[in-house]
N, C-alpha and C. Protein backbone atom coordinates (compact mmCIF):
# COMPACT_ATOMS: atom_id res chain seq x y z
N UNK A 1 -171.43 155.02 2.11
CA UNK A 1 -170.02 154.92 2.42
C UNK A 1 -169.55 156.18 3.13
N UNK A 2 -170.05 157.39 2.54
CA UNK A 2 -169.64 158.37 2.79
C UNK A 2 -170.03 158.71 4.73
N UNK A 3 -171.33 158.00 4.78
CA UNK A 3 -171.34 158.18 6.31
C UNK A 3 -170.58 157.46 7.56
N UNK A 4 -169.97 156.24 6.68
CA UNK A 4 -169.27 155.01 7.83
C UNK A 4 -168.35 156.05 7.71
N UNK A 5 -167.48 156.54 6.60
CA UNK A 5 -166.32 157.25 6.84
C UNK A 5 -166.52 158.74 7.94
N UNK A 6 -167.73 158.98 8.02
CA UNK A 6 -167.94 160.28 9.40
C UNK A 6 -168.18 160.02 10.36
N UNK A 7 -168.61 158.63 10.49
CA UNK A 7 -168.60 158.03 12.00
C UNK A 7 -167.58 157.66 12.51
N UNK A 8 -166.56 156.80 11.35
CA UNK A 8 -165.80 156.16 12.22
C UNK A 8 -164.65 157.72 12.22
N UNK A 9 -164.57 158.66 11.38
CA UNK A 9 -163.90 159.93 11.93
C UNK A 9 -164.03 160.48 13.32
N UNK A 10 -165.73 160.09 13.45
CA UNK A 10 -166.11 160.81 14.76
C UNK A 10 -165.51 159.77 16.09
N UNK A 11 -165.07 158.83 15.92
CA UNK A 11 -164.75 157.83 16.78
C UNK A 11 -163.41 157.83 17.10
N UNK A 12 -162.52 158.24 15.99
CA UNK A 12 -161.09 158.65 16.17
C UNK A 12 -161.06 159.63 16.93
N UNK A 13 -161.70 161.29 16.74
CA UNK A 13 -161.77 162.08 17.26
C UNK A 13 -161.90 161.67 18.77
N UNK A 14 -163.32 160.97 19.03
CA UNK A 14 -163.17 160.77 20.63
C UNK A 14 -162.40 160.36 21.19
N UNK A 15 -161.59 159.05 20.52
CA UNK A 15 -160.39 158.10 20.78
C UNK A 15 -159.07 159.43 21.06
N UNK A 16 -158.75 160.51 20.40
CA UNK A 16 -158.03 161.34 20.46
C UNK A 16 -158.17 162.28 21.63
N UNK A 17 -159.03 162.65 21.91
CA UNK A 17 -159.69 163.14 23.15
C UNK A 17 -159.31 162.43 24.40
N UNK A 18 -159.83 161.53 24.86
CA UNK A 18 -159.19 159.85 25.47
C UNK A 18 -158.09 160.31 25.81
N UNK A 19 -157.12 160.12 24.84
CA UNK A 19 -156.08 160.19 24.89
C UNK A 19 -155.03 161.56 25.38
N UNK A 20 -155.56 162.48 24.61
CA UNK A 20 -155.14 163.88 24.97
C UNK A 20 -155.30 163.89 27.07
N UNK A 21 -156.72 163.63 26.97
CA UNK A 21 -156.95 163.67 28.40
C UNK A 21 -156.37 162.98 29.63
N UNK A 22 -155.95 161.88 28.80
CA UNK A 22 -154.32 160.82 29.87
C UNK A 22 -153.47 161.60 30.30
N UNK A 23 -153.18 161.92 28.80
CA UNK A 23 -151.68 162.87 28.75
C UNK A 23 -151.66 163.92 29.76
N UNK A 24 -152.95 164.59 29.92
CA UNK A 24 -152.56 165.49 30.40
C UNK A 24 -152.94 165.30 32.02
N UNK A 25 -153.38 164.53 32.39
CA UNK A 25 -153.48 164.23 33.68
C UNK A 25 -152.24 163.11 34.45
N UNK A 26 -151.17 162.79 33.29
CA UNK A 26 -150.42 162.37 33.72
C UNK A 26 -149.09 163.24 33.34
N UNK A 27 -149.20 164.42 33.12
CA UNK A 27 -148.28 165.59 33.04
C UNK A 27 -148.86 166.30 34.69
N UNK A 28 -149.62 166.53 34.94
CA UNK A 28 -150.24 166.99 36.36
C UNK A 28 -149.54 166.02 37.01
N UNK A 29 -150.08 164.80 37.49
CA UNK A 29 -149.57 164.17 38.63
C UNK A 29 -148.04 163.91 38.19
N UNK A 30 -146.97 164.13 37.55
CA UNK A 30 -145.46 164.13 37.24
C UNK A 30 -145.00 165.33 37.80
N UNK A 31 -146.08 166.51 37.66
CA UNK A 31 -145.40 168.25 37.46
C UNK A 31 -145.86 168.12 39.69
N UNK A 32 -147.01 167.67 40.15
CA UNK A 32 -147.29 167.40 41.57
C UNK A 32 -146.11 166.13 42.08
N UNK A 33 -146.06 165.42 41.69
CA UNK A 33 -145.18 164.39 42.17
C UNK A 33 -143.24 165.28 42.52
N UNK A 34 -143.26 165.76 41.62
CA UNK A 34 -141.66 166.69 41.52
C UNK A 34 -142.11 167.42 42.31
N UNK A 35 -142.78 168.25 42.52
CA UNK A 35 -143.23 169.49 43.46
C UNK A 35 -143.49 169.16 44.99
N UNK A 36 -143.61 167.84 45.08
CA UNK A 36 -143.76 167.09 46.47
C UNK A 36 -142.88 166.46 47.15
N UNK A 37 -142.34 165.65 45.75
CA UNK A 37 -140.97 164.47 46.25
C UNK A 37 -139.73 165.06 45.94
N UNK A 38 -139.54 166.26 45.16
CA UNK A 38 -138.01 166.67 44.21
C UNK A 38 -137.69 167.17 45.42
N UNK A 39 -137.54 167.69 46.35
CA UNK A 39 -137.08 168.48 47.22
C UNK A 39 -136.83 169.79 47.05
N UNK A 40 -135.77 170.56 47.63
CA UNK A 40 -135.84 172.02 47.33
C UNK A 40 -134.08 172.74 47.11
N UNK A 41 -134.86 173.73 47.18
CA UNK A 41 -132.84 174.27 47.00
C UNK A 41 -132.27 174.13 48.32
N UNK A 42 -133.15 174.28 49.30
CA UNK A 42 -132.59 174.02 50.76
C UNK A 42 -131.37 173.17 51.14
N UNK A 43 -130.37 173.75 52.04
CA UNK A 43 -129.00 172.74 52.34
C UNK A 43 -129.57 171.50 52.94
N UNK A 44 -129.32 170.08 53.11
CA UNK A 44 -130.09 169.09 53.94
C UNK A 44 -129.47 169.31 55.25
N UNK A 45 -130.29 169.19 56.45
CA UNK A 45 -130.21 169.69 57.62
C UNK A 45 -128.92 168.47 58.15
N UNK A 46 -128.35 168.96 59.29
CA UNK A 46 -127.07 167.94 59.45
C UNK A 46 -127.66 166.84 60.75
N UNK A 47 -127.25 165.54 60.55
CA UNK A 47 -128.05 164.55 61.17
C UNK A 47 -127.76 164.74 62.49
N UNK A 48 -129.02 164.24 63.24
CA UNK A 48 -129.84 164.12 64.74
C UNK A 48 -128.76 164.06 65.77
N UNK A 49 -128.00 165.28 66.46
CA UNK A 49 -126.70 165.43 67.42
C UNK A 49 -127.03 164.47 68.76
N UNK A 50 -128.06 163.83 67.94
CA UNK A 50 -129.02 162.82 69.50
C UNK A 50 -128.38 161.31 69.14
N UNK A 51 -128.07 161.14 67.82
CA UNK A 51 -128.20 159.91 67.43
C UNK A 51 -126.52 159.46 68.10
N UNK A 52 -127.05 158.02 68.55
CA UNK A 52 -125.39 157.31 69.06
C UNK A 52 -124.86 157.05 68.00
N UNK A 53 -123.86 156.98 68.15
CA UNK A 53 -122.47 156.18 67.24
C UNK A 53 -122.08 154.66 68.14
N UNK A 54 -122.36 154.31 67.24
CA UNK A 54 -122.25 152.60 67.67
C UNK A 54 -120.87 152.62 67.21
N UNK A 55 -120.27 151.33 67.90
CA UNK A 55 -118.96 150.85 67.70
C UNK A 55 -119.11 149.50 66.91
N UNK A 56 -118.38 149.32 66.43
CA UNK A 56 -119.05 147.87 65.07
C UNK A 56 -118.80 146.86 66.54
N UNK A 57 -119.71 146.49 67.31
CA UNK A 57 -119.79 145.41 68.03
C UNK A 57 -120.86 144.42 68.64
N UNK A 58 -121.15 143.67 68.54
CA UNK A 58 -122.61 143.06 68.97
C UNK A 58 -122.85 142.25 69.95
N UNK A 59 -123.42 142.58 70.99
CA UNK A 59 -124.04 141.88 72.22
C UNK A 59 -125.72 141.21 72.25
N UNK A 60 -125.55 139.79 71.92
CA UNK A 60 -127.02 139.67 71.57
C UNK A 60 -127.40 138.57 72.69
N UNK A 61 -128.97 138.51 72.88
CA UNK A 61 -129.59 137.81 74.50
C UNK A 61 -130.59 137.04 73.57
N UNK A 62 -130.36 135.71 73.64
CA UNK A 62 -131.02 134.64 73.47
C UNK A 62 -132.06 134.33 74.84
N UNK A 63 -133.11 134.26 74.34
CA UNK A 63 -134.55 134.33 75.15
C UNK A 63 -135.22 132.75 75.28
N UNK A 64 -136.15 132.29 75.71
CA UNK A 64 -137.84 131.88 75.65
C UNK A 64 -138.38 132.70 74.45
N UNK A 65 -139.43 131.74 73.79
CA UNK A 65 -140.27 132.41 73.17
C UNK A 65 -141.01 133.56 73.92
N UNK A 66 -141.30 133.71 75.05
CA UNK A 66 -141.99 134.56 75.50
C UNK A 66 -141.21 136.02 75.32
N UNK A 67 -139.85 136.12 74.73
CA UNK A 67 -138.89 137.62 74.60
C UNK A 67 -138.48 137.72 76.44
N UNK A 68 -138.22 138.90 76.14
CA UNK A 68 -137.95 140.04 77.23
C UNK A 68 -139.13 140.00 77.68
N UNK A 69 -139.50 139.48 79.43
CA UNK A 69 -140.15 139.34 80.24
C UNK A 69 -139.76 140.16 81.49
N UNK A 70 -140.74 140.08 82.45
CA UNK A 70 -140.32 140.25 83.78
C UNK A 70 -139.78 139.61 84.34
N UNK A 71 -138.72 139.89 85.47
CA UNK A 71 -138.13 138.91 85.65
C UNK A 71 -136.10 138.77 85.16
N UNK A 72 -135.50 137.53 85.24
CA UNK A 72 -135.13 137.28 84.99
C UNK A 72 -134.32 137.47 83.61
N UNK A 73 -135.15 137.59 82.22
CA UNK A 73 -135.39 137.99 80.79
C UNK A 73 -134.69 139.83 80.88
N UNK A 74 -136.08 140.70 81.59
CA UNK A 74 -136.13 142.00 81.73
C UNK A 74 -134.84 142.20 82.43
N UNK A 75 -134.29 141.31 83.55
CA UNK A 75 -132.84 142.25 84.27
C UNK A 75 -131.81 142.14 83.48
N UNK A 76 -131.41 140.88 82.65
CA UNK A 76 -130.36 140.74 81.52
C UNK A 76 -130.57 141.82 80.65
N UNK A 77 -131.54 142.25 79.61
CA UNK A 77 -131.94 143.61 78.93
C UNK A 77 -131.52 144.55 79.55
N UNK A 78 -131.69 144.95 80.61
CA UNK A 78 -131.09 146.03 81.26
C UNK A 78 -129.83 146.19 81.50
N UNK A 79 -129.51 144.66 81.97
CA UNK A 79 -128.10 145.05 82.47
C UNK A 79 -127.42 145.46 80.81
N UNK A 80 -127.78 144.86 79.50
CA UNK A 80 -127.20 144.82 78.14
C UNK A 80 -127.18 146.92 77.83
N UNK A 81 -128.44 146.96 77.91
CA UNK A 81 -128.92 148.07 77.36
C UNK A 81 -127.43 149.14 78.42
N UNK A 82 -127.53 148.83 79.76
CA UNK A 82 -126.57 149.98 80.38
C UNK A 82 -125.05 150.05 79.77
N UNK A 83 -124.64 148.62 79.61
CA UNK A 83 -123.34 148.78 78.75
C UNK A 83 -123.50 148.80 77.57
N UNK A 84 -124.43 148.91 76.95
CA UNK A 84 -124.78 149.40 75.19
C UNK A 84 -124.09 150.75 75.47
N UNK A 85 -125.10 151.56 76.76
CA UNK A 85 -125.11 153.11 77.02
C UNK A 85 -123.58 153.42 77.13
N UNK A 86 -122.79 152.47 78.25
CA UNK A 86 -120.94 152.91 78.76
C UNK A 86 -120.69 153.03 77.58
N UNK A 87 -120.69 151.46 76.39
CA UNK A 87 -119.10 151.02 75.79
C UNK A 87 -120.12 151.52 74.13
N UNK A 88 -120.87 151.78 74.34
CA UNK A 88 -121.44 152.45 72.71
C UNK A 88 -121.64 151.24 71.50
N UNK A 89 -122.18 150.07 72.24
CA UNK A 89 -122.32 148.91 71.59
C UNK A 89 -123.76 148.38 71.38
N UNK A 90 -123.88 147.52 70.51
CA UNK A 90 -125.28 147.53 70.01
C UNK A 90 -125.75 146.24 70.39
N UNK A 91 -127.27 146.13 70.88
CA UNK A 91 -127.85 145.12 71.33
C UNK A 91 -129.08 145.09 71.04
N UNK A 92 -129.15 143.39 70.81
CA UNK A 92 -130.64 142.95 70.37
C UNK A 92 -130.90 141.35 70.68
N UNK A 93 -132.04 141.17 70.83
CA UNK A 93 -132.03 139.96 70.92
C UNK A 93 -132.96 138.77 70.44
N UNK A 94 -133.25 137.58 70.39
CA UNK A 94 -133.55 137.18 69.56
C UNK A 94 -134.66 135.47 70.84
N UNK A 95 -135.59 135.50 70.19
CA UNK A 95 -136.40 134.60 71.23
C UNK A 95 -136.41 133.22 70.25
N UNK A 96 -136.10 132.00 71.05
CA UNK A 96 -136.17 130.72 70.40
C UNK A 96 -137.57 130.38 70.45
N UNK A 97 -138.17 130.35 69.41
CA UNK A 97 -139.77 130.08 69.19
C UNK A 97 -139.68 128.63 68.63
N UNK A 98 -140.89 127.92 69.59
CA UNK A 98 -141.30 126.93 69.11
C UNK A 98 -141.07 125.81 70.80
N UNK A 99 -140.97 124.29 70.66
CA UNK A 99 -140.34 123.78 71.44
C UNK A 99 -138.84 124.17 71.94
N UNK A 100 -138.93 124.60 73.43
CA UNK A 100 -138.05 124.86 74.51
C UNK A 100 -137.49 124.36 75.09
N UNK A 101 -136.37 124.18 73.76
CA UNK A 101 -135.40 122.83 74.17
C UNK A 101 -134.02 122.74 73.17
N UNK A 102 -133.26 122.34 74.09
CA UNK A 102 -131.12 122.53 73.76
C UNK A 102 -131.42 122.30 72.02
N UNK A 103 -132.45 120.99 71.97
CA UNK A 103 -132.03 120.76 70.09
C UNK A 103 -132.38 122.28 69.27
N UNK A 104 -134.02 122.43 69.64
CA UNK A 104 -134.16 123.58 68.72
C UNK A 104 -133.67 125.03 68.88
N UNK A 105 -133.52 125.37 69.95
CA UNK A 105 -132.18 126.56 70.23
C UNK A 105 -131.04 126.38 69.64
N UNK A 106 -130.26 125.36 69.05
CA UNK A 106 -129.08 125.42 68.83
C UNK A 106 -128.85 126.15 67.31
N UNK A 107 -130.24 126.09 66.19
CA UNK A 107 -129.95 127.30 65.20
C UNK A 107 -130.19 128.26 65.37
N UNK A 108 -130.81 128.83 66.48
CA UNK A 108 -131.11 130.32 67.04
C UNK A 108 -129.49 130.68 67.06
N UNK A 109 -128.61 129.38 68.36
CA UNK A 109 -127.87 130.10 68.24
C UNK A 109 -126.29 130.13 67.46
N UNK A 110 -126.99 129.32 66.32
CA UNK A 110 -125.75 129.46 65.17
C UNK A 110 -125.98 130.68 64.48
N UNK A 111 -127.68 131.10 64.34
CA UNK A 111 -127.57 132.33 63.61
C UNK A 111 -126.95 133.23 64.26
N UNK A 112 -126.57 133.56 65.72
CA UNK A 112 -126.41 134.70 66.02
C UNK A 112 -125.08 134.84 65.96
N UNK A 113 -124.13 133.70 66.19
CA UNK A 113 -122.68 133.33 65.97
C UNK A 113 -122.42 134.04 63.93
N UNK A 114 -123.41 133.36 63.61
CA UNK A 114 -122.87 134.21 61.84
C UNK A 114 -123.29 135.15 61.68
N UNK A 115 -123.94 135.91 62.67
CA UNK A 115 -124.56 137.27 62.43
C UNK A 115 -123.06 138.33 63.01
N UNK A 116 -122.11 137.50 63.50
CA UNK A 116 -121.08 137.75 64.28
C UNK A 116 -121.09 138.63 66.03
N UNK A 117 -122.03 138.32 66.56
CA UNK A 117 -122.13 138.46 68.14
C UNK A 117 -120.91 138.26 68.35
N UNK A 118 -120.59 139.64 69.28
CA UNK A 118 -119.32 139.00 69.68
C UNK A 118 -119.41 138.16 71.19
N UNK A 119 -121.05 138.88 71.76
CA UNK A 119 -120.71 138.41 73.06
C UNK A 119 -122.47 137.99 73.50
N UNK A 120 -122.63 136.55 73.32
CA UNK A 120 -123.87 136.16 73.31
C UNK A 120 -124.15 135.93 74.91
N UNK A 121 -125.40 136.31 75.19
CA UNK A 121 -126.38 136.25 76.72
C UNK A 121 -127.20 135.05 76.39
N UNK A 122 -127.18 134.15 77.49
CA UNK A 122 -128.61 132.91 77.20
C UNK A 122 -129.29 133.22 78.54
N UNK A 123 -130.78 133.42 78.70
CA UNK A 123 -131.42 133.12 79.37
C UNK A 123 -132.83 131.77 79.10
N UNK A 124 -133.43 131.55 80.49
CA UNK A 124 -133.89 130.00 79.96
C UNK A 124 -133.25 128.97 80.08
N UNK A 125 -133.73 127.58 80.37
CA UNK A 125 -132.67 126.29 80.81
C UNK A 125 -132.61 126.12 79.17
N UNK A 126 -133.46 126.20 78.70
CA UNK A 126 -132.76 125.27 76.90
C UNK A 126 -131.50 126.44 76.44
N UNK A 127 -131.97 127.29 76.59
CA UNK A 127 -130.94 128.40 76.00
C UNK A 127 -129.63 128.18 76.76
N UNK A 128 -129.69 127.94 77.86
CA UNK A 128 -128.36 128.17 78.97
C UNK A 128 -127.78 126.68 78.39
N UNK A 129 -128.37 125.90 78.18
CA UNK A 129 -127.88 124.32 78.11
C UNK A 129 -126.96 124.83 76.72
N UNK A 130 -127.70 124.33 75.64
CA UNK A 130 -126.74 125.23 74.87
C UNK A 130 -125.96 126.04 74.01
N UNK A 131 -125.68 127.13 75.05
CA UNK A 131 -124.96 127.94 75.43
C UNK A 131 -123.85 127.32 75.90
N UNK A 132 -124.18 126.47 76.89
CA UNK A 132 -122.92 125.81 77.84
C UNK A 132 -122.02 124.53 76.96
N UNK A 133 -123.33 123.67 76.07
CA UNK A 133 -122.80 123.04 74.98
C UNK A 133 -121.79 123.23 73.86
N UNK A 134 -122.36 124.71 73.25
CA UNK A 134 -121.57 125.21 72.27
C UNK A 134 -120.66 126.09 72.46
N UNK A 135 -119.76 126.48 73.75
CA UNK A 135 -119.03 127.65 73.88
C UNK A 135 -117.82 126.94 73.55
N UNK A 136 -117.38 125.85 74.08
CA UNK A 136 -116.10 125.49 73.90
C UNK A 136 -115.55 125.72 72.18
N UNK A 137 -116.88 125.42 71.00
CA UNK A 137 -116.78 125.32 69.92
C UNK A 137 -116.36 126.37 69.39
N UNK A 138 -116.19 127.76 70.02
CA UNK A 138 -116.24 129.32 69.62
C UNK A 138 -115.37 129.89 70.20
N UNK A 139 -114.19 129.81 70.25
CA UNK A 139 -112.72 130.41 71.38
C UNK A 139 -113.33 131.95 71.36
N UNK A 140 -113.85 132.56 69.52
CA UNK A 140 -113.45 133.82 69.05
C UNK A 140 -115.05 134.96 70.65
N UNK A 141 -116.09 134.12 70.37
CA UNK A 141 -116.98 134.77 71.04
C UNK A 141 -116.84 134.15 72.46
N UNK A 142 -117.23 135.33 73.16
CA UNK A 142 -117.68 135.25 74.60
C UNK A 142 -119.61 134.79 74.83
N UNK A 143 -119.38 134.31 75.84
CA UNK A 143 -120.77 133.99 76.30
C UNK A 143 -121.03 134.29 77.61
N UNK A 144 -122.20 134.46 77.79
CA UNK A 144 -122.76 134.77 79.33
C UNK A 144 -123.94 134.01 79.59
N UNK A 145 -124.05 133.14 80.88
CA UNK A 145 -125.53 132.43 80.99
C UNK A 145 -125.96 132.67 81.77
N UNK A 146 -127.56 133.02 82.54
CA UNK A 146 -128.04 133.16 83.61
C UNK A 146 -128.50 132.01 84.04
N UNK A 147 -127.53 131.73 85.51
CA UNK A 147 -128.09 130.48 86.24
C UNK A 147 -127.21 130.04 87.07
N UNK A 148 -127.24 128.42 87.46
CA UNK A 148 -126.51 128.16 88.36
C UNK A 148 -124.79 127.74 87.78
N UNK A 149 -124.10 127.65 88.63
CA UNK A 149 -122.90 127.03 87.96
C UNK A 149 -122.83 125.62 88.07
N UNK A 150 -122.42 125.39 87.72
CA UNK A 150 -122.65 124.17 86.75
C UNK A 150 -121.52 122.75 87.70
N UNK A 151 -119.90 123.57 88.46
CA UNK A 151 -119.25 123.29 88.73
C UNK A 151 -118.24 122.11 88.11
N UNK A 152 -118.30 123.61 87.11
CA UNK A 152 -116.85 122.60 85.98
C UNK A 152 -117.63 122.12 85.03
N UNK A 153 -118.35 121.28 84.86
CA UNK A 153 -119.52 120.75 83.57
C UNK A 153 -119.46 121.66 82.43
N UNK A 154 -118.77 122.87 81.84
CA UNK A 154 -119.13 123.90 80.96
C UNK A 154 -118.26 123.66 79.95
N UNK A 155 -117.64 122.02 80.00
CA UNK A 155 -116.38 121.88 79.06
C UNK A 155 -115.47 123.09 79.18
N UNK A 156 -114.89 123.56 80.38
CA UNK A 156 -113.83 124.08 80.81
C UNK A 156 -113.36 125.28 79.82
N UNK A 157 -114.27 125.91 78.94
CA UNK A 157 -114.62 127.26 78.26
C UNK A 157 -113.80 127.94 78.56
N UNK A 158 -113.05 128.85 78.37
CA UNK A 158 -112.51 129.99 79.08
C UNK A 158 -113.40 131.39 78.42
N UNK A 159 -114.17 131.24 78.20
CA UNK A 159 -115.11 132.28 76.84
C UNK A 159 -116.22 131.87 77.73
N UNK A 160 -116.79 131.18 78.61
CA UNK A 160 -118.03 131.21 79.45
C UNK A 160 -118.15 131.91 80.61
N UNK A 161 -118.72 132.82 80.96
CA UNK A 161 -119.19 133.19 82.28
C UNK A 161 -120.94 133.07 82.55
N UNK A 162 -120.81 132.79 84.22
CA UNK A 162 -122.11 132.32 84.68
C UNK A 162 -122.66 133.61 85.49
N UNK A 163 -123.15 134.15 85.39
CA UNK A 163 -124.04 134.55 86.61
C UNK A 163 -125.10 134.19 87.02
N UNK A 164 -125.35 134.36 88.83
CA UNK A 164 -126.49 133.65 88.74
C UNK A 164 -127.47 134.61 88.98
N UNK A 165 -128.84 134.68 89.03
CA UNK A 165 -129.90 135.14 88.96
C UNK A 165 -130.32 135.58 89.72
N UNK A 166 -130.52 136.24 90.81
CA UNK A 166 -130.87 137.50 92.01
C UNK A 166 -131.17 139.04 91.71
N UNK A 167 -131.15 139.69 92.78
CA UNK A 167 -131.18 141.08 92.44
C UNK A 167 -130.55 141.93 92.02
N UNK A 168 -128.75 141.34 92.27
CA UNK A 168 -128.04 142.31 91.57
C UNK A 168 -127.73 141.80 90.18
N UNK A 169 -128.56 141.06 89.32
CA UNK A 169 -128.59 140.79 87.81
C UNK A 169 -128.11 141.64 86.94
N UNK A 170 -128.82 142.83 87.07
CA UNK A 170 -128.51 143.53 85.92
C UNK A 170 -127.38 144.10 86.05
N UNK A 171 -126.95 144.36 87.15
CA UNK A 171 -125.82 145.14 87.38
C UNK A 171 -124.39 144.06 86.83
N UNK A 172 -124.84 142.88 87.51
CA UNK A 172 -123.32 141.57 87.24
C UNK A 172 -123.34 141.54 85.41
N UNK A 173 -124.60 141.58 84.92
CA UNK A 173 -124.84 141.12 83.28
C UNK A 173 -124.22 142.45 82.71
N UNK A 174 -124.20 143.92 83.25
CA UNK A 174 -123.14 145.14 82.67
C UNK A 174 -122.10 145.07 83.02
N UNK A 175 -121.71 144.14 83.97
CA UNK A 175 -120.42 144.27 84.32
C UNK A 175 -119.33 143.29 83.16
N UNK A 176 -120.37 141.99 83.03
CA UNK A 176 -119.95 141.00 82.53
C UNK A 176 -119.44 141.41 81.16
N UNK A 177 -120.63 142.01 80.65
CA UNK A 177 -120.81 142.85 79.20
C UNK A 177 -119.56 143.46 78.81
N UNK A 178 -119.42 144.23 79.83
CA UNK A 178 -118.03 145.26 79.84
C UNK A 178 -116.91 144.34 79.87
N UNK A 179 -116.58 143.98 80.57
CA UNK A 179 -115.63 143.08 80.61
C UNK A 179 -115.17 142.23 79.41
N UNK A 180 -116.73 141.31 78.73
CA UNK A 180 -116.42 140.70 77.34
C UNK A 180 -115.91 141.90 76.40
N UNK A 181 -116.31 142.80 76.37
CA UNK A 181 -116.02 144.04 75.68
C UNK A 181 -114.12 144.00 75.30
N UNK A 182 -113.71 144.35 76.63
CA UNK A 182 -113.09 144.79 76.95
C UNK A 182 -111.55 143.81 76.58
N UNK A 183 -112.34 142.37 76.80
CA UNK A 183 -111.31 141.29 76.22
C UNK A 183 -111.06 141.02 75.01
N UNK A 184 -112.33 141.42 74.02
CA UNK A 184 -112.17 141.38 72.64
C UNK A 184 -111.36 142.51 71.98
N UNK A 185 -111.43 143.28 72.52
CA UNK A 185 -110.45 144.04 71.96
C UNK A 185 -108.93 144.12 72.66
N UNK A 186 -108.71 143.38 73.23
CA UNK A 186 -106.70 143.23 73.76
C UNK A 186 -106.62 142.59 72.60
């Protein structure tokens, strides 16, 4: 008897050991973790004199699955990105994936309407279609489409503008930009 009771002593002991040895390797990585992640007495440095100040406003460009391309895609981006740069407004855009066509674009572009765009870009015939479909439905947002005019067909929108597609693109799509800008806030 007397020996089960020194073995199984000797078994606690190791079990205690075990244990001691957790402890203390998880006092190390706590005492390294604070010493790495706690930070310091240091003041925090004052944020990036680089970074823009956006204006709470959103200009977003409904695509082709293919995104921002050459082309057509790439001059709308640009023209967006230059009046991001004037009016200090934020832009992004969003590609209709899948079949390229008015039905399945049309929750692309309900999301971007509840994401609150104030001033949505369509490039692409499914995207431009609609675009041209759903503007009348939206007094509050502006729209912009790249393409032809339509001549009157746009359900008589006053929130639609067309440009069409040439070389001076990017320049008409900042102008346009500015302009939607410029109406949302009178």
């Amino acid at each position: 008897m007397r020996r089960l009771l020194d073995g199984s002593a000797g078994l606690l002991r190791g079990r205690r050991g075990t244990w001691a040895g957790a402890g203390a390797v998880l006092v190390v990585c706590a005492v390294v973790s604070a010493w790495l992640f706690g930070g310091g007495d240091e003041a925090a440095s004052p944020p990036d004199a680089r970074a823009r100040q956006y204006r709470d406003f959103d200009a977003c460009l409904l695509t082709g699955e293919d995104g921002i391309v050459a082309g057509t895609p790439a001059a709308v981006w640009q023209g967006m990105q230059r009046a991001s740069g004037d009016k200090r407004i934020r832009v992004t855009h969003v590609p209709v994936m899948g079949e390229q066509s008015a039905v399945n674009a049309l929750p692309h572009l309900n999301g971007l309407i509840q994401r609150d765009c104030e001033v949505v870009l369509a490039t692409g015939p499914a995207q431009t279609e609609t675009v041209r479909k759903a503007a009348s439905g939206h007094p509050r947002v502006r729209f912009v489409v790249v393409g032809p005019a339509t001549g009157g067909r746009d359900g008589g929108a006053g929130n639609l503008t067309v440009v069409a597609p040439g070389d001076g693109l990017a320049d008409e799509v900042a102008e346009a930009v500015r302009r939607a800008v410029k109406s949302v806030q009178q």
